[in-house]
Structures are given as structure tokens and as C-alpha cells.
C-alpha atoms as a PDB file:
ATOM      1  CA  UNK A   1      61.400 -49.251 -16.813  1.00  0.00           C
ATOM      2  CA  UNK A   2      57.834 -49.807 -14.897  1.00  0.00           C
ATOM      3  CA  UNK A   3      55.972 -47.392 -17.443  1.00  0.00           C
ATOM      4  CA  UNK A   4      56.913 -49.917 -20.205  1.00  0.00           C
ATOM      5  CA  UNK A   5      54.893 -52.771 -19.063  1.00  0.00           C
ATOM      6  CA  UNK A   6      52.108 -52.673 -21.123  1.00  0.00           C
ATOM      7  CA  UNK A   7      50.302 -55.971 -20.423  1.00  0.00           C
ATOM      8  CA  UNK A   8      46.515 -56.209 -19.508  1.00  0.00           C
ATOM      9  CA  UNK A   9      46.309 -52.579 -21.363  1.00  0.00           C
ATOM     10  CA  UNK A  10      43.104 -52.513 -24.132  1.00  0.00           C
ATOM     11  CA  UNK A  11      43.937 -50.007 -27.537  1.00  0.00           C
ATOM     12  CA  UNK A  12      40.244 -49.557 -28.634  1.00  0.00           C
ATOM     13  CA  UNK A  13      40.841 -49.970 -32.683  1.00  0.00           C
ATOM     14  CA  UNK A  14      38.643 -51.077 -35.644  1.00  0.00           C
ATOM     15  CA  UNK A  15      41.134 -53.514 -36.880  1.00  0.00           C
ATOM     16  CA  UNK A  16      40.319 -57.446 -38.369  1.00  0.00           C
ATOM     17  CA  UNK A  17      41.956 -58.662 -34.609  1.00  0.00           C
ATOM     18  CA  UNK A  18      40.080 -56.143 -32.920  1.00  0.00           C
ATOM     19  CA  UNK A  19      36.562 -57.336 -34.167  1.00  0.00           C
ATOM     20  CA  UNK A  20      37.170 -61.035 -33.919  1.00  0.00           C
ATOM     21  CA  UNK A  21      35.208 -63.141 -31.549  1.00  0.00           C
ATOM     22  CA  UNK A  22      36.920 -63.012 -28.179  1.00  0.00           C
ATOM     23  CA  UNK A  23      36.616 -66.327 -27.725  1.00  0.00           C
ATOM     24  CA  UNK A  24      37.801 -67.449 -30.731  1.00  0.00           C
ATOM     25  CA  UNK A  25      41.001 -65.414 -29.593  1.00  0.00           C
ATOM     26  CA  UNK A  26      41.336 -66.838 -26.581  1.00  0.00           C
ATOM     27  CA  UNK A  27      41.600 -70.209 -28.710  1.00  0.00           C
ATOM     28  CA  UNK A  28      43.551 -69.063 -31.107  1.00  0.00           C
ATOM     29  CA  UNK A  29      46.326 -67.873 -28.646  1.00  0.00           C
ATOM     30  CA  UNK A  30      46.021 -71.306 -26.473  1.00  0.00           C
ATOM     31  CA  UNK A  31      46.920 -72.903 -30.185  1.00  0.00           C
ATOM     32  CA  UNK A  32      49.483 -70.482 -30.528  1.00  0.00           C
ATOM     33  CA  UNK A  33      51.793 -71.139 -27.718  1.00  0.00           C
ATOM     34  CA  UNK A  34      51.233 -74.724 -28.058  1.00  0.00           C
ATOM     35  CA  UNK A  35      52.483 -74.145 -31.544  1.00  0.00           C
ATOM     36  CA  UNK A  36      55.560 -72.229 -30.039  1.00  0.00           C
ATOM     37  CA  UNK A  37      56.032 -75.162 -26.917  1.00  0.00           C
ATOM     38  CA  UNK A  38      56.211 -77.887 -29.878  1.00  0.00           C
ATOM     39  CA  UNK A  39      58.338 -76.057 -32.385  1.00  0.00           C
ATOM     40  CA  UNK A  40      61.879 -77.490 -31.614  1.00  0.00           C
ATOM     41  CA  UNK A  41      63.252 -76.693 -34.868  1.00  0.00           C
ATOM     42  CA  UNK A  42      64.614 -73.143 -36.656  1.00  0.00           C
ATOM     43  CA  UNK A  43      62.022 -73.645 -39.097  1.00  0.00           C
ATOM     44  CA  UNK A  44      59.511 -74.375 -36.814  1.00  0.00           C
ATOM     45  CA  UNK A  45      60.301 -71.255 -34.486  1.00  0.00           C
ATOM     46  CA  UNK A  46      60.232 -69.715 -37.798  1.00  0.00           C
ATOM     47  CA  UNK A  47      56.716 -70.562 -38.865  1.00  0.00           C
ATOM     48  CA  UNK A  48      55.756 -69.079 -35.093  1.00  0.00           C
ATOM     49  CA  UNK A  49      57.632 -65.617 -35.864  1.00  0.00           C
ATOM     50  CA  UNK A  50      55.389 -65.236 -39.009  1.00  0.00           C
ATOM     51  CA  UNK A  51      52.689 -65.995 -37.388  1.00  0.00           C
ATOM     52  CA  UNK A  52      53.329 -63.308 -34.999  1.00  0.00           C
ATOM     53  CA  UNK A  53      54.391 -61.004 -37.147  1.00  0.00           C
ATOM     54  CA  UNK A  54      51.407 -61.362 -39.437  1.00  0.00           C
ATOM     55  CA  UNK A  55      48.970 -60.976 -36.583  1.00  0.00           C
ATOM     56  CA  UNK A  56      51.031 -57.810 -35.063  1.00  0.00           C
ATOM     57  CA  UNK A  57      50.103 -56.687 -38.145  1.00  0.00           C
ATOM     58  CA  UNK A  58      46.980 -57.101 -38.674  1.00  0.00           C
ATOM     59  CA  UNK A  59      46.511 -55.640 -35.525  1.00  0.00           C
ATOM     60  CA  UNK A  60      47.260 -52.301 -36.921  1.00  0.00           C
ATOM     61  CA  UNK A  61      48.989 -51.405 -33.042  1.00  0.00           C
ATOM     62  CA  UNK A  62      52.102 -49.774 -33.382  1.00  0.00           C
ATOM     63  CA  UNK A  63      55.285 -52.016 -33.002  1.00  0.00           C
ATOM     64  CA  UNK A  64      56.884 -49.983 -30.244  1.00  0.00           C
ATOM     65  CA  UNK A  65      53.817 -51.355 -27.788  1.00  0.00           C
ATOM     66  CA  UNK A  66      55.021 -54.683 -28.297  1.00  0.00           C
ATOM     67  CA  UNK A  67      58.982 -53.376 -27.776  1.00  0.00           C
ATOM     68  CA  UNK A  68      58.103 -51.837 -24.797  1.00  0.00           C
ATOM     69  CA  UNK A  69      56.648 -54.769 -22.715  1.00  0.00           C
ATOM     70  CA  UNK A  70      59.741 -56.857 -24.245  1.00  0.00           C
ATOM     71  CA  UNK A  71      61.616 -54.016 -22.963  1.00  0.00           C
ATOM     72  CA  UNK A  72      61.849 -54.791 -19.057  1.00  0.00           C
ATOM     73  CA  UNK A  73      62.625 -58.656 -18.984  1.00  0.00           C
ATOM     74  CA  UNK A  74      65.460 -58.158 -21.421  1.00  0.00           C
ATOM     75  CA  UNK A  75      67.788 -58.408 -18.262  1.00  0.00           C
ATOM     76  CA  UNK A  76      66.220 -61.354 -17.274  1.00  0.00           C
ATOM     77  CA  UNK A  77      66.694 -62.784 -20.688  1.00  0.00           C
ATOM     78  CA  UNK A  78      70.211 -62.149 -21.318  1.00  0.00           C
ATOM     79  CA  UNK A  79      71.148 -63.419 -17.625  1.00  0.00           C
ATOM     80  CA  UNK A  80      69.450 -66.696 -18.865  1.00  0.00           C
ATOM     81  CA  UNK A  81      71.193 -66.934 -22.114  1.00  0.00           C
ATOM     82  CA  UNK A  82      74.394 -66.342 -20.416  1.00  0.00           C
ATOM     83  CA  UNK A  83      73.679 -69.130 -18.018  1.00  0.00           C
ATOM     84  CA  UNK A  84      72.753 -71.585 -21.163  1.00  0.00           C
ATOM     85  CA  UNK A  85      75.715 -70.649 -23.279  1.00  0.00           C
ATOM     86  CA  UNK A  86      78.052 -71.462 -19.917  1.00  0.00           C
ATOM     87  CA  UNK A  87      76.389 -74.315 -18.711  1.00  0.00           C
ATOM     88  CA  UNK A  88      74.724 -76.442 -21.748  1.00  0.00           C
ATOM     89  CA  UNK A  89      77.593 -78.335 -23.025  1.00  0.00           C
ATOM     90  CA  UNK A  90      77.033 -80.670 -26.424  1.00  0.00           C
ATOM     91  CA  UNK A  91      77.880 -80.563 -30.130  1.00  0.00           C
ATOM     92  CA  UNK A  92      80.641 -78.444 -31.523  1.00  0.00           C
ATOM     93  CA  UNK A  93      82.817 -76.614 -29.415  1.00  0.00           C
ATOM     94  CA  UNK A  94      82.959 -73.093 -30.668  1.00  0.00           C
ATOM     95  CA  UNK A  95      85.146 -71.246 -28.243  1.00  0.00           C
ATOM     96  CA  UNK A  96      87.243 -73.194 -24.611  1.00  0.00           C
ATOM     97  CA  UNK A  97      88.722 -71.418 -21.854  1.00  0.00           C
ATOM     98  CA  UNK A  98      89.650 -73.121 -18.748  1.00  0.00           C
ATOM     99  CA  UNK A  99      86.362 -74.405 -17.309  1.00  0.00           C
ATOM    100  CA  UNK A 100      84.047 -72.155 -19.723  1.00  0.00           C
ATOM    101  CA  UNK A 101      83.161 -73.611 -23.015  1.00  0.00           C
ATOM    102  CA  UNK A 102      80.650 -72.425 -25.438  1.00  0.00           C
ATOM    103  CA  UNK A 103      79.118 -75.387 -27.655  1.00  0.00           C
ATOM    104  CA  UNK A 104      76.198 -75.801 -30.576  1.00  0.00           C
ATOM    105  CA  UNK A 105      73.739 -76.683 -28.248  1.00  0.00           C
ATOM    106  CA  UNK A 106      74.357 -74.416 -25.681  1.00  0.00           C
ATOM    107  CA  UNK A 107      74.013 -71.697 -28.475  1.00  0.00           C
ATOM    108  CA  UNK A 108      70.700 -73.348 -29.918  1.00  0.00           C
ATOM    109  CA  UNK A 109      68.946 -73.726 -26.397  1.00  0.00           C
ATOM    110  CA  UNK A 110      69.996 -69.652 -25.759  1.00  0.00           C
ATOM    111  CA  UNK A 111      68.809 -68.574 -29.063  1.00  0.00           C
ATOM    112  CA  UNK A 112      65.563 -70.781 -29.116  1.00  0.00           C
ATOM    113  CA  UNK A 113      64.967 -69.555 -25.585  1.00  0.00           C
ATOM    114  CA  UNK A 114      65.142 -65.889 -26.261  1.00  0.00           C
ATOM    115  CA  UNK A 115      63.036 -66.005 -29.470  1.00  0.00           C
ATOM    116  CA  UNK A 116      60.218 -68.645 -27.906  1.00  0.00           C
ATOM    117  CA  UNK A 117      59.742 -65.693 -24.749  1.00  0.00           C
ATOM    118  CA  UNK A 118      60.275 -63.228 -27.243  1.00  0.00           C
ATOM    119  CA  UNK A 119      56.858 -64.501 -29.179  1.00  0.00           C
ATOM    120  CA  UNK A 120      55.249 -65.659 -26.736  1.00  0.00           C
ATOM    121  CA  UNK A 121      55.002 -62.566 -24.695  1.00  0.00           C
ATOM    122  CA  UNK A 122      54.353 -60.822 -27.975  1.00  0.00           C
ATOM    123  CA  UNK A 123      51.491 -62.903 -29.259  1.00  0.00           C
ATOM    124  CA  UNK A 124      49.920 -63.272 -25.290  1.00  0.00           C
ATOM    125  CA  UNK A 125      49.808 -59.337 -25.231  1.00  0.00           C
ATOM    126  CA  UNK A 126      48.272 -58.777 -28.718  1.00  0.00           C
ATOM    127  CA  UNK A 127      45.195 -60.980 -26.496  1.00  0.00           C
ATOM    128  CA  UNK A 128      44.972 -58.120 -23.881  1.00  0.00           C
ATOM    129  CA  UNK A 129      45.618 -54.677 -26.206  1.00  0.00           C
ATOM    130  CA  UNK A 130      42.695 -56.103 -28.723  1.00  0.00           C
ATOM    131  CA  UNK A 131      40.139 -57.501 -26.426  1.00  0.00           C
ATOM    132  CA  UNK A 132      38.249 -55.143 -24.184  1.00  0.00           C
ATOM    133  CA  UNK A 133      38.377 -56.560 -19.883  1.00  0.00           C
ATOM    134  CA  UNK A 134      34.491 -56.732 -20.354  1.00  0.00           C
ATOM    135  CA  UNK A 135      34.593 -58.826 -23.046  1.00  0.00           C
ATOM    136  CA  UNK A 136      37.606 -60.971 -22.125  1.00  0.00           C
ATOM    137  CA  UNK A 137      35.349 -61.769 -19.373  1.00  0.00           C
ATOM    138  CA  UNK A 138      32.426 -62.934 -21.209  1.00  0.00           C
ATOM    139  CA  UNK A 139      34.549 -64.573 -23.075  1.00  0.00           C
ATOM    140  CA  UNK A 140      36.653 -66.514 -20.502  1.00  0.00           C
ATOM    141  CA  UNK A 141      33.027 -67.501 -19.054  1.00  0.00           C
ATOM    142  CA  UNK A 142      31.437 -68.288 -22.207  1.00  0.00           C
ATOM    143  CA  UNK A 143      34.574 -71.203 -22.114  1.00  0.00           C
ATOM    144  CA  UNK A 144      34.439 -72.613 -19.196  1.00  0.00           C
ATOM    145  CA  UNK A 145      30.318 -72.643 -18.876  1.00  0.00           C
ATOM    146  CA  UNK A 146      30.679 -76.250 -19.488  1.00  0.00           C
ATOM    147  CA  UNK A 147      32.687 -76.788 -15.923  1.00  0.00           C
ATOM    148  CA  UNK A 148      28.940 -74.926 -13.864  1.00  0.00           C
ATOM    149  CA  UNK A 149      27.674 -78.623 -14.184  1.00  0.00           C
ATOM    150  CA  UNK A 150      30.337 -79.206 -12.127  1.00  0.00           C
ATOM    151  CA  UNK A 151      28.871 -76.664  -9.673  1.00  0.00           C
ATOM    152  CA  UNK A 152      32.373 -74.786 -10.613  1.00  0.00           C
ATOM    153  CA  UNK A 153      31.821 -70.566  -9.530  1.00  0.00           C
ATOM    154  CA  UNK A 154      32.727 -70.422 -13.232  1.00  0.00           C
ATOM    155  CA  UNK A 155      31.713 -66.656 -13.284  1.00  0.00           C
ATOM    156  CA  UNK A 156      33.457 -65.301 -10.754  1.00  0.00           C
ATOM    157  CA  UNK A 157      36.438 -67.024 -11.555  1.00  0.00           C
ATOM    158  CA  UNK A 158      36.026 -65.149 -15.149  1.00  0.00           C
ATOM    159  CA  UNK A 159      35.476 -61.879 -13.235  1.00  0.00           C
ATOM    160  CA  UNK A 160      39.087 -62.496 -10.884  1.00  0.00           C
ATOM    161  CA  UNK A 161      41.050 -63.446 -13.693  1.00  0.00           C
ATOM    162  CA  UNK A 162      40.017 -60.467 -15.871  1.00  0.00           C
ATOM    163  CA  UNK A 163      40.311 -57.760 -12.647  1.00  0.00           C
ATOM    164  CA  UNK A 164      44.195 -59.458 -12.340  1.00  0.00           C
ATOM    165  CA  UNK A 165      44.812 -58.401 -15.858  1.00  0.00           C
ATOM    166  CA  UNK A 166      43.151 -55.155 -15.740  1.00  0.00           C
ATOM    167  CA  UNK A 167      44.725 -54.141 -12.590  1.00  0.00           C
ATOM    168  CA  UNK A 168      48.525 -54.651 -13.664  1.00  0.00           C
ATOM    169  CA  UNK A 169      48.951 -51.491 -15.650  1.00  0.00           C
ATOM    170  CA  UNK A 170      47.104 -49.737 -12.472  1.00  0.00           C
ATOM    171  CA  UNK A 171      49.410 -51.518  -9.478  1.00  0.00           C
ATOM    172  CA  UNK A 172      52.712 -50.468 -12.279  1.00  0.00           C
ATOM    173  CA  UNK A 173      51.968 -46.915 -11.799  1.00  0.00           C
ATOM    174  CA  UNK A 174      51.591 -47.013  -8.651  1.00  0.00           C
ATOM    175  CA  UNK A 175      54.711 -48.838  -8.139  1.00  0.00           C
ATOM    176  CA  UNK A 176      56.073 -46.343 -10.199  1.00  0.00           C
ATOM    177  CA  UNK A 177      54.832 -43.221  -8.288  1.00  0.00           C
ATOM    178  CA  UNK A 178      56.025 -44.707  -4.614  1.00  0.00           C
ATOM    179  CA  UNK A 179      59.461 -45.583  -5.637  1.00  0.00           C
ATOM    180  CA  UNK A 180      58.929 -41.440  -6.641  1.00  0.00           C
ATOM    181  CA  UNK A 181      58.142 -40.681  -3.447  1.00  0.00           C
ATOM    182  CA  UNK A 182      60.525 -42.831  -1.745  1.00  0.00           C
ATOM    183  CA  UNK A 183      63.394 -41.445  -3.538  1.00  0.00           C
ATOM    184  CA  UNK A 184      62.283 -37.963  -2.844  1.00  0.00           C
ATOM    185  CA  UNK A 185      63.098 -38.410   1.031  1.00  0.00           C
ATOM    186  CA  UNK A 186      65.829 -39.812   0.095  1.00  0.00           C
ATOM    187  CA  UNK A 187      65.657 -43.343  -0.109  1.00  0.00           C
ATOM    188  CA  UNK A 188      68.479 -44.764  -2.404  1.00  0.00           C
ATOM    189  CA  UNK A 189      66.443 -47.717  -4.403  1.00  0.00           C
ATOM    190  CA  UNK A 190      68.947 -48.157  -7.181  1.00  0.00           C
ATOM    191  CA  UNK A 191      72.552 -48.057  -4.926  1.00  0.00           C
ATOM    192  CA  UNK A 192      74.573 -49.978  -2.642  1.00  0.00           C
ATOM    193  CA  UNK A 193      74.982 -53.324  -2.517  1.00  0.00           C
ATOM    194  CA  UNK A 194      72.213 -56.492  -2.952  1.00  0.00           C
ATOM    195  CA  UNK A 195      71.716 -56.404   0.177  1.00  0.00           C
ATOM    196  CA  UNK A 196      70.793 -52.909   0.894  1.00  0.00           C
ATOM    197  CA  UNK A 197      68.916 -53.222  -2.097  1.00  0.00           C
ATOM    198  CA  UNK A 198      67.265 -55.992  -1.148  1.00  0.00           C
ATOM    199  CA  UNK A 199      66.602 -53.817   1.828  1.00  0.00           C
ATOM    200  CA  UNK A 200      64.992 -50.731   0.254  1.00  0.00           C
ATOM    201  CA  UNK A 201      62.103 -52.273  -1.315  1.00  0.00           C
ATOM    202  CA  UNK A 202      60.454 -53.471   1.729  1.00  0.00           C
ATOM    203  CA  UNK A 203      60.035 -49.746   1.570  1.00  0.00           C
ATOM    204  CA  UNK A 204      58.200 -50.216  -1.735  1.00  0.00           C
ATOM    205  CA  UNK A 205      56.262 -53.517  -1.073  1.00  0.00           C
ATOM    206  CA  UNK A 206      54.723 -51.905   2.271  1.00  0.00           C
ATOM    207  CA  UNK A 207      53.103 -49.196   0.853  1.00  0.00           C
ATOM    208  CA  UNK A 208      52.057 -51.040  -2.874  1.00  0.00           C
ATOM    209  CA  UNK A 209      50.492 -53.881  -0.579  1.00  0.00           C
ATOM    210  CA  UNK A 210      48.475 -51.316   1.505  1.00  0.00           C
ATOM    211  CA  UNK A 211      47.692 -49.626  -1.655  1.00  0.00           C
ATOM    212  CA  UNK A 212      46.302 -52.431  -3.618  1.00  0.00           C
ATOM    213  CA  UNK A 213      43.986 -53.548  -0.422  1.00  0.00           C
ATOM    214  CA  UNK A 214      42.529 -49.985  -0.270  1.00  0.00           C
ATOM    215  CA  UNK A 215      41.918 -50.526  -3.993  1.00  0.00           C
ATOM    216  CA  UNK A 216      40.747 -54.227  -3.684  1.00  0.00           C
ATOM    217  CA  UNK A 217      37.774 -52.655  -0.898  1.00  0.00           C
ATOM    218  CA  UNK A 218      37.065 -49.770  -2.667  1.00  0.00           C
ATOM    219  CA  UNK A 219      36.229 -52.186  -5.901  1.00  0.00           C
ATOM    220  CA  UNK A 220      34.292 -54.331  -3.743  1.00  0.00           C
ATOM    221  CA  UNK A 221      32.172 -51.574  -2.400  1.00  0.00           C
ATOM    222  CA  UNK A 222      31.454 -49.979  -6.054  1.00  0.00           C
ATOM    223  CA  UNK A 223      30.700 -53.410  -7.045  1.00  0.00           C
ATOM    224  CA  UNK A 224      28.010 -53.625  -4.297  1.00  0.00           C
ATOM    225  CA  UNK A 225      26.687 -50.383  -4.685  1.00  0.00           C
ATOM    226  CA  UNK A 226      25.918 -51.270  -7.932  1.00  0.00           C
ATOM    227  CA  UNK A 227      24.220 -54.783  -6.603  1.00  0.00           C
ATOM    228  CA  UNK A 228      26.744 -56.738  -8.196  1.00  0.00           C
ATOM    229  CA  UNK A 229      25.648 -60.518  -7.083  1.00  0.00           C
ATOM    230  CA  UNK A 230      27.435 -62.472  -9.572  1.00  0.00           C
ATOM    231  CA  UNK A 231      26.732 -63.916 -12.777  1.00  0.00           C
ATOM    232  CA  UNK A 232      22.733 -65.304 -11.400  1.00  0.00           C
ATOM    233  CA  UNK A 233      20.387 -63.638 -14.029  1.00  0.00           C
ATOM    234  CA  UNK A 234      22.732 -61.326 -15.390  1.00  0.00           C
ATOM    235  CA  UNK A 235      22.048 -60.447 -18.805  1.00  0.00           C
ATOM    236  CA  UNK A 236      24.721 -58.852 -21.069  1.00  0.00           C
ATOM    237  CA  UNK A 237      24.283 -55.296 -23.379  1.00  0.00           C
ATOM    238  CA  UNK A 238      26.068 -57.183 -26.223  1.00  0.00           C
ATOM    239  CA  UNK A 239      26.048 -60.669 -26.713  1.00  0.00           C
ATOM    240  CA  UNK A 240      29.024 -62.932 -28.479  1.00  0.00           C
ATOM    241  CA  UNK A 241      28.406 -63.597 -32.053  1.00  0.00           C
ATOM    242  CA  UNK A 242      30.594 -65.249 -34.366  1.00  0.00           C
ATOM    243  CA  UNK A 243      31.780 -64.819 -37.841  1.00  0.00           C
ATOM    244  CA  UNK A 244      32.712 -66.342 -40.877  1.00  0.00           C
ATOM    245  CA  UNK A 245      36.159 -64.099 -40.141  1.00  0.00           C
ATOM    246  CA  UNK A 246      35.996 -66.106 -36.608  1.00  0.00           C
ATOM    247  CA  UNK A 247      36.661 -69.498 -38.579  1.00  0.00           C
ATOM    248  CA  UNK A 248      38.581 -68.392 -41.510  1.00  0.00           C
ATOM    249  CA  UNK A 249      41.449 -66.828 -38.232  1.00  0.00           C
ATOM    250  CA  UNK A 250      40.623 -70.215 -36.433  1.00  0.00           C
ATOM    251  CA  UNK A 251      41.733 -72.400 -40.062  1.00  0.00           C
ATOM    252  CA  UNK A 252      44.758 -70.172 -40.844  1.00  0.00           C
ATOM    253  CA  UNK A 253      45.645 -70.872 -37.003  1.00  0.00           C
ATOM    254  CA  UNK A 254      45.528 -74.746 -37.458  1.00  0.00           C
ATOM    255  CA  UNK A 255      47.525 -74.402 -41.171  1.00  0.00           C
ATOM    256  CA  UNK A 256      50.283 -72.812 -39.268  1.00  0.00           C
ATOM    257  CA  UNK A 257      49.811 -75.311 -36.068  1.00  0.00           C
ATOM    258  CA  UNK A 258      49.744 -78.038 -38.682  1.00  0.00           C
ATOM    259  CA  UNK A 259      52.885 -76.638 -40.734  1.00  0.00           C
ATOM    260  CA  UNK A 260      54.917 -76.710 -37.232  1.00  0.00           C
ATOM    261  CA  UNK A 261      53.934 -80.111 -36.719  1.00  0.00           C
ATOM    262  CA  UNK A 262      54.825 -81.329 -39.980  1.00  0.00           C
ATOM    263  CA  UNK A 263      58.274 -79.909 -39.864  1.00  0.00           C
ATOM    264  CA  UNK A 264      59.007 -81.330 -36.755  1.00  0.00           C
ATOM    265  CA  UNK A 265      58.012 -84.681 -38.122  1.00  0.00           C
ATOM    266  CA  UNK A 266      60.468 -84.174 -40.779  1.00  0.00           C
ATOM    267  CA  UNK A 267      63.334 -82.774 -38.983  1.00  0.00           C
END
């Protein structure tokens, strides 16, 4: 289950999303979940899905990446569904027993629910497996150079944000590998009761936590070796440019924000 969380993984490809500005991405995504937040209708969700599915495509990255980091919150997202189907009462009844009753909106809030986290964990991750940690960074920065006037570390807040991404698929493995180990001596992870569960992973969280300071200093260390002192002076081997393919992705963005907006005007 760990090895199929994919986010804050980069595919290297040659692909139209691949070479688009990165900061025209990271707009273009912000616009997108908006678009999914403020889609309360079927049509509007559906607008979203094409969206999606035309930009997976584009992409040119294999569907099954995008299955696979689905893959491990399904749990969670049937558990919720369950919750709104029992719960959520108003509209037609469909189905009454006892205390449990299943209505329309209960069903509507489930299925919008599924298919909203659905996208949106879809469309976030096409961000991270097209855009290169170096140049999310720049990126990120290039953003938020307004807020420096400010006196804002604007920089090294770009740097953090981009070494949490890039260090998820890194601290899953390792995850991975200890639970491994653990269950090699013996350790029963997946058995017994909650509470023994709940119990065996302080004998995961121990050794990830020691694990990811070692890493944390080591990074630090390499970072001075190299005289990393931040973003004063530092120049950049290849510098941002935009396109006219920038703008055209950044209009077709804003049709299908606008087209979501319109329908839920008229419905």
C-alpha cells in the first residue's frame, strides 16, 4: 500500500505539460481546484473531470500513476461515503430501516465527495510528476517575490516547501522498509485489536522520526558544504521563460473556470 503513493515524484517527459512554464502551472492548478471547490452541480463536477482527463492526457504519464496514489485513501473514502449516506438525511428517501435511512442528498453529497477528492488529488499530482523540485522551486519563489518587500524569507520558504514534497516518496520507503524490519522480528503490525495496533506503530514512528532527523542533518550539511546561503546573489543555470503555449493553457483554464461558473449560475 506505501509503494503506491506517488506524490512529490517528477517523470522527466517531453510532453506539452511537461514544457509549460512552472509557474503558469502552479496557477493553473490554484484555478483548478477553485474550479472543483465551486462546482456544486453534476455538470459542473463534470466540466472538472474533463478537464482532468484532458490534461492527464496531455501529460502523456501512464494512467496507472494516477490509480496508484488514488489507490491508498480509497479506505478513507469509502468510510466517508458510508458516513454521508447514513447520516445526511434530505430529499427522497430511497431505502428505511429502523434508524438508517438512505436519501437523495445523502447520495449526492457521497458521490460529489468521492469524485471532487478523486480530481483533486489527480489534477494536484499531475503538478508534482511534470514539474522538476528545482524548478517548482523557482517557480514557487518567482510567485511570492512580491511578499520580500514585506521583508518575507520568501526563498527559503520556496526551498522548505519544495524539500516537503520531494522528501515524501523518500520518508514512504522508508516507512515501508521499517515496518519490513519490524515484522521480521516478529512484530505483528497488521493483527490484533485497535488497540494493539495502535500499539505497534510507536514501533514504526520511533525509528521513521529518528530516520528523517538523520536525513534532515545530513541535507543540511551537504547544503553547507556546498555554501548554500540562501537565495542572496544566487543566480540560476536556466531562467523562467514563458510561452505563447503558457497563455493559450492559462485561457483554456479560465474557459473551463468560466463554463463551471456559468452552470452554476444556471442551475
Amino acid at each position: 500500500m506505501l509503494k503506491d503513493i506517488t506524490i512529490g515524484q517528477f517523470f522527466p517527459g517531453n510532453s506539452l505539460i511537461h514544457r509549460l512554464d512552472p509557474r503558469f502551472k502552479l496557477i493553473i492548478t490554484l484555478i483548478f481546484l477553485i474550479m472543483l471547490f465551486i462546482g456544486d452541480s453534476p455538470v459542473g463536477l463534470a466540466i472538472g473531470a474533463v478537464f482532468t482527463i484532458f490534461s492527464i492526457l496531455l501529460s502523456k504519464i501512464k494512467p496507472k500513476l494516477f490509480f496508484k496514489s488514488i489507490k491508498p485513501i480509497l479506505p478513507f473514502l469509502i468510510i466517508t461515503a458510508i458516513l454521508n449516506l447514513l447520516f445526511i438525511t434530505g430529499g427522497d428517501v430511497y431505502f428505511k430501516w429502523k434508524f438508517i435511512s438512505i436519501t437523495a442528498i445523502g447520495v449526492k453529497t457521497s458521490v460529489f465527495m468521492i469524485v471532487r477528492i478523486i480530481l483533486l488529488i489527480s489534477g494536484s499530482s499531475l503538478l508534482t510528476y511534470t514539474t522538476s523540485p528545482i524548478a517548482l522551486t523557482d517557480a514557487i519563489e518567482r510567485l511570492l517575490s512580491p511578499l520580500k518587500k514585506l521583508k518575507l524569507p520568501v526563498h527559503e520558504l520556496a526551498m522548505m516547501m519544495t524539500i516537503a514534497l520531494r522528501f515524501i516518496p523518500t520518508l514512504v520507503e522508508e516507512t515501508d522498509k521499517i515496518i519490513s524490519a519490524q515484522k521480521a522480528r516478529g512484530a505483528e503490525i497488521s493483527t490484533g485489536s485497535l488497540a494493539e495496533r495502535a500499539k505497534n506503530i510507536v514501533s514504526i514512528l520511533v525509528p521513521l522520526f529518528i530516520s528523517s532527523f538523520r536525513r534532515a542533518e545530513e541535507l543540511a550539511t551537504a547544503m553547507e558544504c556546498r555554501c548554500y546561503n540562501g537565495g542572496d546573489g544566487r543566480t540560476r543555470l536556466r531562467q523562467l521563460k514563458s510561452s505563447y503555449y503558457d497563455y493559450i493553457a492559462l485561457i483554456v483554464t479560465l474557459i473551463f473556470f468560466a463554463a463551471v461558473a456559468a452552470v452554476n449560475l444556471i442551475f
